[in-house]
Protein backbone atom coordinates (compact mmCIF):
# COMPACT_ATOMS: atom_id res chain seq x y z
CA UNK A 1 0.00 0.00 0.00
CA UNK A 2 2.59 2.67 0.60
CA UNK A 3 4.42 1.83 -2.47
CA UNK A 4 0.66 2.00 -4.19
CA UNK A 5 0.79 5.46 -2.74
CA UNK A 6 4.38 6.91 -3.27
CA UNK A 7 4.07 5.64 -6.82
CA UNK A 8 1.01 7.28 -7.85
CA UNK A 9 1.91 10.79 -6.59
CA UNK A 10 4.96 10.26 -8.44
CA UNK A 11 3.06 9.35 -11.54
CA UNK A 12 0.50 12.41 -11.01
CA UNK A 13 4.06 14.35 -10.87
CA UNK A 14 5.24 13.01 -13.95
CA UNK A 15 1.69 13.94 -15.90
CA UNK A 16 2.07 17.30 -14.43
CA UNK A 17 5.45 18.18 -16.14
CA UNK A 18 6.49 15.10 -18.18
CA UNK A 19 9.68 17.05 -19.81
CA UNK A 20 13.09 17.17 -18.68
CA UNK A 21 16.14 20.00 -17.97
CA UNK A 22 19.51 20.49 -18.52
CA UNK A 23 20.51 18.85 -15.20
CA UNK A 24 18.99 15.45 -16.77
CA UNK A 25 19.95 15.83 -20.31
CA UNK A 26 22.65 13.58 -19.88
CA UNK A 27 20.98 10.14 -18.55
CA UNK A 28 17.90 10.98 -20.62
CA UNK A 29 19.81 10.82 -23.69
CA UNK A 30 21.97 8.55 -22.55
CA UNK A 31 18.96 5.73 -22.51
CA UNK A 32 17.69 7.33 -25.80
CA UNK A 33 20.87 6.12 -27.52
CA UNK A 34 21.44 3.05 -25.50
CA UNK A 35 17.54 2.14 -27.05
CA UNK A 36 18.01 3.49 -30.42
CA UNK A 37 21.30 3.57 -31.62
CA UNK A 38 22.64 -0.11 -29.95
CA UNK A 39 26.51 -0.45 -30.44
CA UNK A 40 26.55 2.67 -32.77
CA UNK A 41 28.29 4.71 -29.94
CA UNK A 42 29.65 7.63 -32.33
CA UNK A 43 25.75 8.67 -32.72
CA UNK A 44 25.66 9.06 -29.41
CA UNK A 45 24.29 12.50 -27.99
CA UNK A 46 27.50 12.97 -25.47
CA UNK A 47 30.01 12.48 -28.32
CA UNK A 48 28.69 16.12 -29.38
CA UNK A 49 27.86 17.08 -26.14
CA UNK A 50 30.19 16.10 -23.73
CA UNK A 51 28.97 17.91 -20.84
CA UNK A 52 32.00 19.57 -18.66
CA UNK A 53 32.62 16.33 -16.69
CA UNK A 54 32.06 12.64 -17.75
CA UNK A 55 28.70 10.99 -16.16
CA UNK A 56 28.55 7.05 -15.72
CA UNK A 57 26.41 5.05 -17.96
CA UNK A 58 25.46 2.64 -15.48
CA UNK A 59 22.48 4.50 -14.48
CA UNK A 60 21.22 4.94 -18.15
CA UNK A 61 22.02 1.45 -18.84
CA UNK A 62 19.78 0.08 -16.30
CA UNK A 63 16.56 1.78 -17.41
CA UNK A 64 17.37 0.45 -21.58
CA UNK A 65 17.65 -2.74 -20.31
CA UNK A 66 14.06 -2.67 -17.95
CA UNK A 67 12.49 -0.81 -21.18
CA UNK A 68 13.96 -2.66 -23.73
CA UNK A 69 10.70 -5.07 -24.87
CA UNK A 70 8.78 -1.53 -24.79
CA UNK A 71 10.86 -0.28 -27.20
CA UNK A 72 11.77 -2.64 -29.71
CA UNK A 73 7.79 -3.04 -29.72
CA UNK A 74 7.37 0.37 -31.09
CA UNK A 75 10.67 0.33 -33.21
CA UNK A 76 9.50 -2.24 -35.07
CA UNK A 77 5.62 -1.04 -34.76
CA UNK A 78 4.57 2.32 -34.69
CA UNK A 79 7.92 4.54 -34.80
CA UNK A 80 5.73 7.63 -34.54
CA UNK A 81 5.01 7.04 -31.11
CA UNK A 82 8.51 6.67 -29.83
CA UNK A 83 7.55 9.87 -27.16
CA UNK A 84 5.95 6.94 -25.10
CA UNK A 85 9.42 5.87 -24.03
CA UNK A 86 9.58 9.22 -22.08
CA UNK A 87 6.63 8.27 -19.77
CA UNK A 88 7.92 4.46 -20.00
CA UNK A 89 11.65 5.74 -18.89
CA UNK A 90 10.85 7.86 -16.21
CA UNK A 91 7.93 5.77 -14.55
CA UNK A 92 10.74 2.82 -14.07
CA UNK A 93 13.13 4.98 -12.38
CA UNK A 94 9.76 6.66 -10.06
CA UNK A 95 9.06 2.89 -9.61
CA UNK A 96 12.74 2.13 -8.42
CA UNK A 97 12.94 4.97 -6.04
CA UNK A 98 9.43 4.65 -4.56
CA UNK A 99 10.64 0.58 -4.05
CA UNK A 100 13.38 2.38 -1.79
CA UNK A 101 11.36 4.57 0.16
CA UNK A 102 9.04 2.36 0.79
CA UNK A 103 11.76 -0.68 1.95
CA UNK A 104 12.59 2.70 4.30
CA UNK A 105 9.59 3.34 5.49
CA UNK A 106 8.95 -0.17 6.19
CA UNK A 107 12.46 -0.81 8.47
CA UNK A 108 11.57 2.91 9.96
CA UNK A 109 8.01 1.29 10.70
CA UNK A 110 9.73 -1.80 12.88
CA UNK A 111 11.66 0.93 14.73
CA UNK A 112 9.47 3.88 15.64
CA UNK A 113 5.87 1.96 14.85
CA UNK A 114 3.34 1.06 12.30
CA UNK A 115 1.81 4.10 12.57
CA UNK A 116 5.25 6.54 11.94
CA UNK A 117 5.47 4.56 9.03
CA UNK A 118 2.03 5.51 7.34
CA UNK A 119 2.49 8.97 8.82
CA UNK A 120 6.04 8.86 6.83
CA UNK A 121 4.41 8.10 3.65
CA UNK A 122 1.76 10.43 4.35
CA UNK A 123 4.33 13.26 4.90
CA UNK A 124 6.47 12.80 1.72
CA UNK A 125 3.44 12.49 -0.51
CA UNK A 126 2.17 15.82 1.09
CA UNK A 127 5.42 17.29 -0.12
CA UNK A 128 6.59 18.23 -3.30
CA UNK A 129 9.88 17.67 -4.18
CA UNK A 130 11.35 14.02 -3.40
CA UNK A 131 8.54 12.87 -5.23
CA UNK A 132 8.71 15.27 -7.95
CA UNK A 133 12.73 14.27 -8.55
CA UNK A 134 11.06 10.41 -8.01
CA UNK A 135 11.00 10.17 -12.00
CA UNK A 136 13.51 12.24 -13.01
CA UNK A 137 17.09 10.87 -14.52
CA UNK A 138 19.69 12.91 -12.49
CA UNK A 139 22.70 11.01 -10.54
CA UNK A 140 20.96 12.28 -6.96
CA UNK A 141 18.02 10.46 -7.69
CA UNK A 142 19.63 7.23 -8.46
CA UNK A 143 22.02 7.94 -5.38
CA UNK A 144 18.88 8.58 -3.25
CA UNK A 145 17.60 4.93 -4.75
CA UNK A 146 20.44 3.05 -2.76
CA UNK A 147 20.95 5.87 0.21
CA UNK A 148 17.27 4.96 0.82
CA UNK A 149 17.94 1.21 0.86
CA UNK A 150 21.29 1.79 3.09
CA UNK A 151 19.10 3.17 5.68
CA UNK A 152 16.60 0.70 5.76
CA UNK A 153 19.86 -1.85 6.17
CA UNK A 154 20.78 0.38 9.00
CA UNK A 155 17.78 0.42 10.67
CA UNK A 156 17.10 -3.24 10.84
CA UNK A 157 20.67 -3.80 12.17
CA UNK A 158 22.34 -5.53 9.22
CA UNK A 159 25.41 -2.35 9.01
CA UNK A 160 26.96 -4.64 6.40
CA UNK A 161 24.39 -3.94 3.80
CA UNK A 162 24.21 -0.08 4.90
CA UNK A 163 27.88 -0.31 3.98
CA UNK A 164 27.46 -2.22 0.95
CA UNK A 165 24.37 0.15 -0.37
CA UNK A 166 26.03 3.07 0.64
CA UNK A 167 29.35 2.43 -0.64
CA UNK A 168 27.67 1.82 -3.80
CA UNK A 169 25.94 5.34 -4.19
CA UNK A 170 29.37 6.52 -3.22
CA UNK A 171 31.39 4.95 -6.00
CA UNK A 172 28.82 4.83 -8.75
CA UNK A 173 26.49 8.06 -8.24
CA UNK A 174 27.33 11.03 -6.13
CA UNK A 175 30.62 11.16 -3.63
CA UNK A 176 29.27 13.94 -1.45
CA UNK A 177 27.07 11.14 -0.26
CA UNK A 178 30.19 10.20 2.09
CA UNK A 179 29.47 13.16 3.82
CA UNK A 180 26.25 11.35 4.85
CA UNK A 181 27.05 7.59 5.40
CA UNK A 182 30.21 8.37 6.80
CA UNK A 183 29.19 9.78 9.85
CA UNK A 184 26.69 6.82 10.70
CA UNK A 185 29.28 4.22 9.88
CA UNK A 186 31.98 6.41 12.45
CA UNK A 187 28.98 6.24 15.28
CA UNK A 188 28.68 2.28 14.44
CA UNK A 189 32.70 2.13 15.03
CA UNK A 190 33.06 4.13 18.07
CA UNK A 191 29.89 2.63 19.88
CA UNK A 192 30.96 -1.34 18.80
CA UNK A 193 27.81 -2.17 17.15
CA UNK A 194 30.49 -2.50 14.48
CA UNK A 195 33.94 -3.47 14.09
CA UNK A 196 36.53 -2.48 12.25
CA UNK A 197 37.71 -5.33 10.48
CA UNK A 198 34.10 -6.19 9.54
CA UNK A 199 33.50 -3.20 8.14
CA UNK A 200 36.67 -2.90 5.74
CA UNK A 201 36.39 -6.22 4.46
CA UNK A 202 32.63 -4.89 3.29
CA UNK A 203 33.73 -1.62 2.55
CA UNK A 204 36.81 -2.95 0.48
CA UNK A 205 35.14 -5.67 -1.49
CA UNK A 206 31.82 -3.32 -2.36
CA UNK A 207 34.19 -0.88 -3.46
CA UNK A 208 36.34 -2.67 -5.55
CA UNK A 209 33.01 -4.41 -7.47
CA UNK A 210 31.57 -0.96 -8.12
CA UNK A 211 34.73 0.63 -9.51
CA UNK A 212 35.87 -2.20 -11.82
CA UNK A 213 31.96 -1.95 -12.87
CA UNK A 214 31.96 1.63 -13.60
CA UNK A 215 35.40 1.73 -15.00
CA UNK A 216 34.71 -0.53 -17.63
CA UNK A 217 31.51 -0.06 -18.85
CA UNK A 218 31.89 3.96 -18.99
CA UNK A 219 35.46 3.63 -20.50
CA UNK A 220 33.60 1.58 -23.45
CA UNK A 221 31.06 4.09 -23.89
CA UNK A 222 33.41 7.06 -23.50
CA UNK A 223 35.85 5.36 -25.71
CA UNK A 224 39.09 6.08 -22.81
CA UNK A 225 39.94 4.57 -19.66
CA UNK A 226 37.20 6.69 -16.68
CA UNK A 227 35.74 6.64 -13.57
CA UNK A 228 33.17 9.07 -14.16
CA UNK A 229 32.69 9.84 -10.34
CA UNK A 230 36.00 10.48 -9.49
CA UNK A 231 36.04 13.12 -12.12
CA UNK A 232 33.33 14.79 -10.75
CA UNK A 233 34.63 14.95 -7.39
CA UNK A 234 37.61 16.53 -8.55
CA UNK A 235 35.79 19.06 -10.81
CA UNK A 236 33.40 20.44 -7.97
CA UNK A 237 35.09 20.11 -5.01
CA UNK A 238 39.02 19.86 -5.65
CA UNK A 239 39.24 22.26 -8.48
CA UNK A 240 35.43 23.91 -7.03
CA UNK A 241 35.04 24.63 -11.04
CA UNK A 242 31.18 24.43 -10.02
CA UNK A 243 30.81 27.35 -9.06
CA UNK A 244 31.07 28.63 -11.94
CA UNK A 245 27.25 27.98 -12.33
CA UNK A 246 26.41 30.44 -9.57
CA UNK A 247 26.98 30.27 -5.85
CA UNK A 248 24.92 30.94 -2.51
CA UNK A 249 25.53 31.82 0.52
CA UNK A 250 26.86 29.40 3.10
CA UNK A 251 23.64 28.98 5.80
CA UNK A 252 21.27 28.93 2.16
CA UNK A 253 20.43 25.26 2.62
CA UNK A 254 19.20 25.73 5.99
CA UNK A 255 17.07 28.82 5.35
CA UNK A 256 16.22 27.98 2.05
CA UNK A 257 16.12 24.51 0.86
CA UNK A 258 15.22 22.18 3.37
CA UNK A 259 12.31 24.77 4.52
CA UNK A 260 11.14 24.41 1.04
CA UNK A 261 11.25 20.76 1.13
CA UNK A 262 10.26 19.94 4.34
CA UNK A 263 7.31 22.52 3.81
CA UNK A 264 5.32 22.50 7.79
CA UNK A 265 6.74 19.57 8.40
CA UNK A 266 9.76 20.52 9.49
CA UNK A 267 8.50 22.63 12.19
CA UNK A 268 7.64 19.36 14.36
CA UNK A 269 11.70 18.43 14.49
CA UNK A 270 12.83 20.60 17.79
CA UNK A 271 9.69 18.86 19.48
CA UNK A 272 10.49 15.53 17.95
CA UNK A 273 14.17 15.62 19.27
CA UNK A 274 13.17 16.41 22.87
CA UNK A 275 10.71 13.87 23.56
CA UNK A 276 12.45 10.80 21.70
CA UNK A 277 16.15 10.44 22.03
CA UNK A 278 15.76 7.89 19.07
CA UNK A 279 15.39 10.54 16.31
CA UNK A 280 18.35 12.82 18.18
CA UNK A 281 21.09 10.20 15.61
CA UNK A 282 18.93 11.29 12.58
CA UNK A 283 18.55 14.81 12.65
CA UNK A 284 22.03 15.07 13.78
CA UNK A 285 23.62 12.92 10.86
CA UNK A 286 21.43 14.84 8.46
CA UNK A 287 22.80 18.32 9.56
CA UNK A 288 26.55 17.40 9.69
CA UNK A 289 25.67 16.41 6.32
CA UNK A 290 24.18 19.46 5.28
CA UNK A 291 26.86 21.62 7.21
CA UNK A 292 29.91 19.86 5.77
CA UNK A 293 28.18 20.13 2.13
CA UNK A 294 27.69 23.70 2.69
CA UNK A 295 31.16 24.50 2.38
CA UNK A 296 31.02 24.12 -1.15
CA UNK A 297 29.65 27.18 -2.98
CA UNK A 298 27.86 25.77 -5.68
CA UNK A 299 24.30 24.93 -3.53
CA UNK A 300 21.46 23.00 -5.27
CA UNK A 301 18.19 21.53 -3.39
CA UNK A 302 18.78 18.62 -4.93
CA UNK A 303 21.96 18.14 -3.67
CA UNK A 304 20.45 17.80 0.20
CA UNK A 305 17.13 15.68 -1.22
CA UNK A 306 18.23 12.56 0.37
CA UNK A 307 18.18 14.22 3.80
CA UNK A 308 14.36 14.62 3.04
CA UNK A 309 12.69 11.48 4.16
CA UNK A 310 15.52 11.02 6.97
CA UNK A 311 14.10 14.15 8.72
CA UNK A 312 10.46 13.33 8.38
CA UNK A 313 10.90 9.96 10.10
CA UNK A 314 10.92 12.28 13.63
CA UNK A 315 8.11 14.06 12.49
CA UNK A 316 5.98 10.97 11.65
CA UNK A 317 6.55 9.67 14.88
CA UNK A 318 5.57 13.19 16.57
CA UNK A 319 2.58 12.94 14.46
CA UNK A 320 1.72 9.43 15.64
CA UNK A 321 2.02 9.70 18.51
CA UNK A 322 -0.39 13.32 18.78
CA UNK A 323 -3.28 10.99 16.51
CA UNK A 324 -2.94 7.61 18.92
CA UNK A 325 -3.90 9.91 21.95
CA UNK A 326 -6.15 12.42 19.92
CA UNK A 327 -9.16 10.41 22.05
CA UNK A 328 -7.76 11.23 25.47
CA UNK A 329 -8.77 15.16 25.66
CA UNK A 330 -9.76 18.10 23.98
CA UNK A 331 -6.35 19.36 23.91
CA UNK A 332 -5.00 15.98 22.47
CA UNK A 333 -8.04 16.43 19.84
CA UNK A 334 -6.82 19.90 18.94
CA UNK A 335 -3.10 18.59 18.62
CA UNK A 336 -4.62 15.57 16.43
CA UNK A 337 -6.22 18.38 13.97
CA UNK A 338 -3.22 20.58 14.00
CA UNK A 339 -1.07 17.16 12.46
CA UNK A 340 -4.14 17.19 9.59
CA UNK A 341 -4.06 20.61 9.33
CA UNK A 342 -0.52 20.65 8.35
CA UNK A 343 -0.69 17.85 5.84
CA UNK A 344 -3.38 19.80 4.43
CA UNK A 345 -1.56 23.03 4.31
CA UNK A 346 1.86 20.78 2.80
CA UNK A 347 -0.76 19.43 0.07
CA UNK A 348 -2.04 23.03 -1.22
CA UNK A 349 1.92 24.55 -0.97
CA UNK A 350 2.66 21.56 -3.32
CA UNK A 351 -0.28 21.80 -5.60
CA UNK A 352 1.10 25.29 -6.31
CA UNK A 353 4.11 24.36 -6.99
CA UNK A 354 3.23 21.33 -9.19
CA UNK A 355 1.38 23.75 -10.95
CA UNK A 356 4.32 26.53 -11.38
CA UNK A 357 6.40 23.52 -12.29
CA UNK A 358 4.50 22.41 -15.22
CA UNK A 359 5.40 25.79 -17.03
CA UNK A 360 8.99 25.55 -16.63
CA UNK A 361 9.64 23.42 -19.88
CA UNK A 362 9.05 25.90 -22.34
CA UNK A 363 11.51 23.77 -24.95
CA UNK A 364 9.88 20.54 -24.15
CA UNK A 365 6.50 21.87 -24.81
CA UNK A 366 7.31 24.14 -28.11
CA UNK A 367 8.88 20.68 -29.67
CA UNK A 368 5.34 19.11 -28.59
CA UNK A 369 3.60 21.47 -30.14
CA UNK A 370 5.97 21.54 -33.68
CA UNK A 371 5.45 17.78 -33.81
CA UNK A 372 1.45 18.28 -32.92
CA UNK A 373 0.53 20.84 -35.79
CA UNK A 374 2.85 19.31 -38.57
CA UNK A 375 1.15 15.73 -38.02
CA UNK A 376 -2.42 17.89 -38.12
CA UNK A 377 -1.23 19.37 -41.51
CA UNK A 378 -0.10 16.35 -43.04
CA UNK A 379 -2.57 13.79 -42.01
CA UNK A 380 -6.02 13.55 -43.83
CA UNK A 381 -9.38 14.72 -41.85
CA UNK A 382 -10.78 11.84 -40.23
CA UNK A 383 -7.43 9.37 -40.28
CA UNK A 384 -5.79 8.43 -37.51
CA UNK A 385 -2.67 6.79 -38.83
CA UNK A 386 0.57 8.45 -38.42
CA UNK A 387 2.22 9.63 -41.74
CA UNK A 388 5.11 8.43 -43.12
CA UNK A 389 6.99 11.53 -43.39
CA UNK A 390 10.96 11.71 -44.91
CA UNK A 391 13.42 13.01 -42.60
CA UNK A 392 14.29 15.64 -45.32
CA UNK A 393 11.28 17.30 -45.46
CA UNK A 394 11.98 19.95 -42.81
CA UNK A 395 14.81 20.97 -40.62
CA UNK A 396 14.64 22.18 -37.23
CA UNK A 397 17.23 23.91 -35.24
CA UNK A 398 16.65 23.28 -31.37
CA UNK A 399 18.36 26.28 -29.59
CA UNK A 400 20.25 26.59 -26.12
CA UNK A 401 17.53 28.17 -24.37
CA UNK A 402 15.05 24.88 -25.98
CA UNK A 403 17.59 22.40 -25.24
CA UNK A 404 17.99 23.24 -21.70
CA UNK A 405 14.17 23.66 -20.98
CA UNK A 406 13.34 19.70 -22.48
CA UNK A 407 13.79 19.63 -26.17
CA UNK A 408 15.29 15.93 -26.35
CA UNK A 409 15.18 13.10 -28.35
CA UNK A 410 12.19 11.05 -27.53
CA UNK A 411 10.54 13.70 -28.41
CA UNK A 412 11.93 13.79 -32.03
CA UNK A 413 9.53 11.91 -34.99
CA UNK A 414 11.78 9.03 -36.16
CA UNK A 415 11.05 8.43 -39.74
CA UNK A 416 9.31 4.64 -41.06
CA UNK A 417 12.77 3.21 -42.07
């Protein structure tokens, strides 16, 4: 049921605004030409776009292979509808992170009760952006995919999974995410729920799989010996070439992001700390993450998403516990409709976002529109099959400004051949 749930918000998300940006150009394309162009890799997008650092293929690679049957269906059927692999695409990865969150919410559920746990998923489909990222093909989201898993590991007490999941995200996805998992595996080590020895030979072997995995399969797309993550690292936080796309201040994640995506929520966390000594580990790891990461200038929300669902597991509980004793008094009644009030309140903040979202992709939607009025011009009144139109009857010349705002290629007509 709380997958049922996650998943359909995530869906209604991706209905809302079904095009992509600039930040997910890369994997987007990246499964584009792992579904349409095979082996050919010198037609591939990133051999004429680059990007400034190298991204790993592994992510990409993953959601070919799951839609794969889809698309050799229409390949071989009806090429004209190749935009369905967009929805098809981006509902597997939504599908892959809402398994996550709700294998978290689940091992959250056997810690602080059955009842956090459906006030968790309550929470993060009241708010808008983990489960508007749930669909979208950027490296966090995949990251966030295993980070989610790692805690679940770490919840139910099996830390050689949390290493295994986390060092995966590390190595594969996004490396600030040691900034995270390294602080819980440090409080495993120093309080002996954990030791040492245990947790290299994990650490070691988990490692070693991921990077000869990445190294070789992004070298052969790239066409020269990478590790795509290790480049990043270096370009945004060695060399700090990131900033380059704009900086904020230092405190701006606390004041600005997580407010934004912990909506009222967040307001129950102080309370949540002072009564239950069991959430103290969570918000704590969450803001030495967020403090440590704020030392780089280049700030994103994304970057701080997976902290998200980590710091509404104290609020659920809060919120539980307020609705189990809601019965007891008037003032327990009052608290009970303050907790609905605020999911309420969370629900209209994100419906007006959802909303100011779905105008953002002005280059997705003019490419939509192209496609729409030349098929009305060329097809007969009254038909409804698709016409075979040569690629050299028009050209089109996609701009920066319609690249970066979700002009991509699933959205391009592929001719009959």
């Amino acid at each position: 049921m709380h997958f049922l749930v996650l998943f359909s918000v995530a869906l209604l998300h991706l209905l809302i605004a079904p095009y992509t940006k600039v930040e997910e150009s890369f994997n987007i394309q990246a499964v584009h030409d792992i579904l349409y162009h095979g082996c050919n890799f010198t037609s591939y997008d990133h051999q004429s776009f680059p990007g400034p650092v190298p991204r790993t293929f592994i992510g990409p690679l993953s959601l070919a292979t799951a839609t794969w049957p889809l698309s050799l269906l229409l390949l071989l059927g009806d090429r004209h509808s190749w935009w369905v692999m967009l929805y098809a695409v981006r509902c597997t990865l939504a599908a892959l992170l809402c398994w996550s969150l709700t294998a978290y919410t689940r091992s959250a559920g056997q810690v602080f009760g059955r009842s956090a746990a459906n006030f968790l998923v309550a929470i993060l489909a009241s708010q808008f952006h983990v489960l508007f990222y749930a669909s979208r093909p950027l490296p966090n989201v995949f990251g966030m995919a295993l980070v989610m898993q790692a805690a679940a590991q770490l919840f139910q007490g099996r830390y050689g999974g949390f290493i295994a999941w986390s060092g995966a995200a590390i190595v594969l996805f996004r490396s600030e995410l040691a900034l995270l998992c390294g602080p819980a595996l440090i409080y495993l080590l120093v309080t002996r729920r954990l030791r040492f020895g245990d947790a290299a030979k994990v650490a070691t072997t988990t490692g070693l799989a991921c990077l000869a995995a990445t190294v070789a399969i992004d070298s052969l797309f790239w066409g020269r010996p990478v590790w795509p993550e290790l480049e990043v690292f270096l370009f945004n936080t060695v060399q700090n070439r990131s900033s380059q796309w704009g900086t904020q201040p230092f405190l701006w994640y606390f004041y600005s992001a997580l407010p934004r995506c912990l909506l009222l929520s967040g307001l129950f966390l102080p309370l949540a700390a002072y009564l239950n000594r069991r959430t103290r580990p969570i918000i704590a790891g969450c803001l030495v993450f967020v403090l440590l990461y704020s030392c780089l200038p280049h700030k994103e929300l994304r970057f701080v998403l997976y902290t998200v669902p980590l710091l509404n597991t104290p609020t659920a509980w809060l919120c539980a516990a307020i609705f189990s004793n809601r019965r007891k008094s008037f003032a327990w009644r009052c608290l009970g409709w303050l907790v609905a009030a605020h999911l309420a309140a969370n629900l209209a903040a994100t419906g007006l976002m959802a909303w100011a979202a779905a105008w953002n992709y002005p280059g997705g939607q003019a490419m939509w529109d192209l496609h729409f009025t030349h098929l009305r011009h060329l097809c007969p009144r009254g038909t409804t099959r698709s016409p075979r139109v040569s690629s050299s009857s028009c050209h089109i010349h996609i701009g920066n400004l319609a690249a970066q705002t979700g002009a991509i290629r699933f959205l391009e007509l592929l001719d009959s051949s």
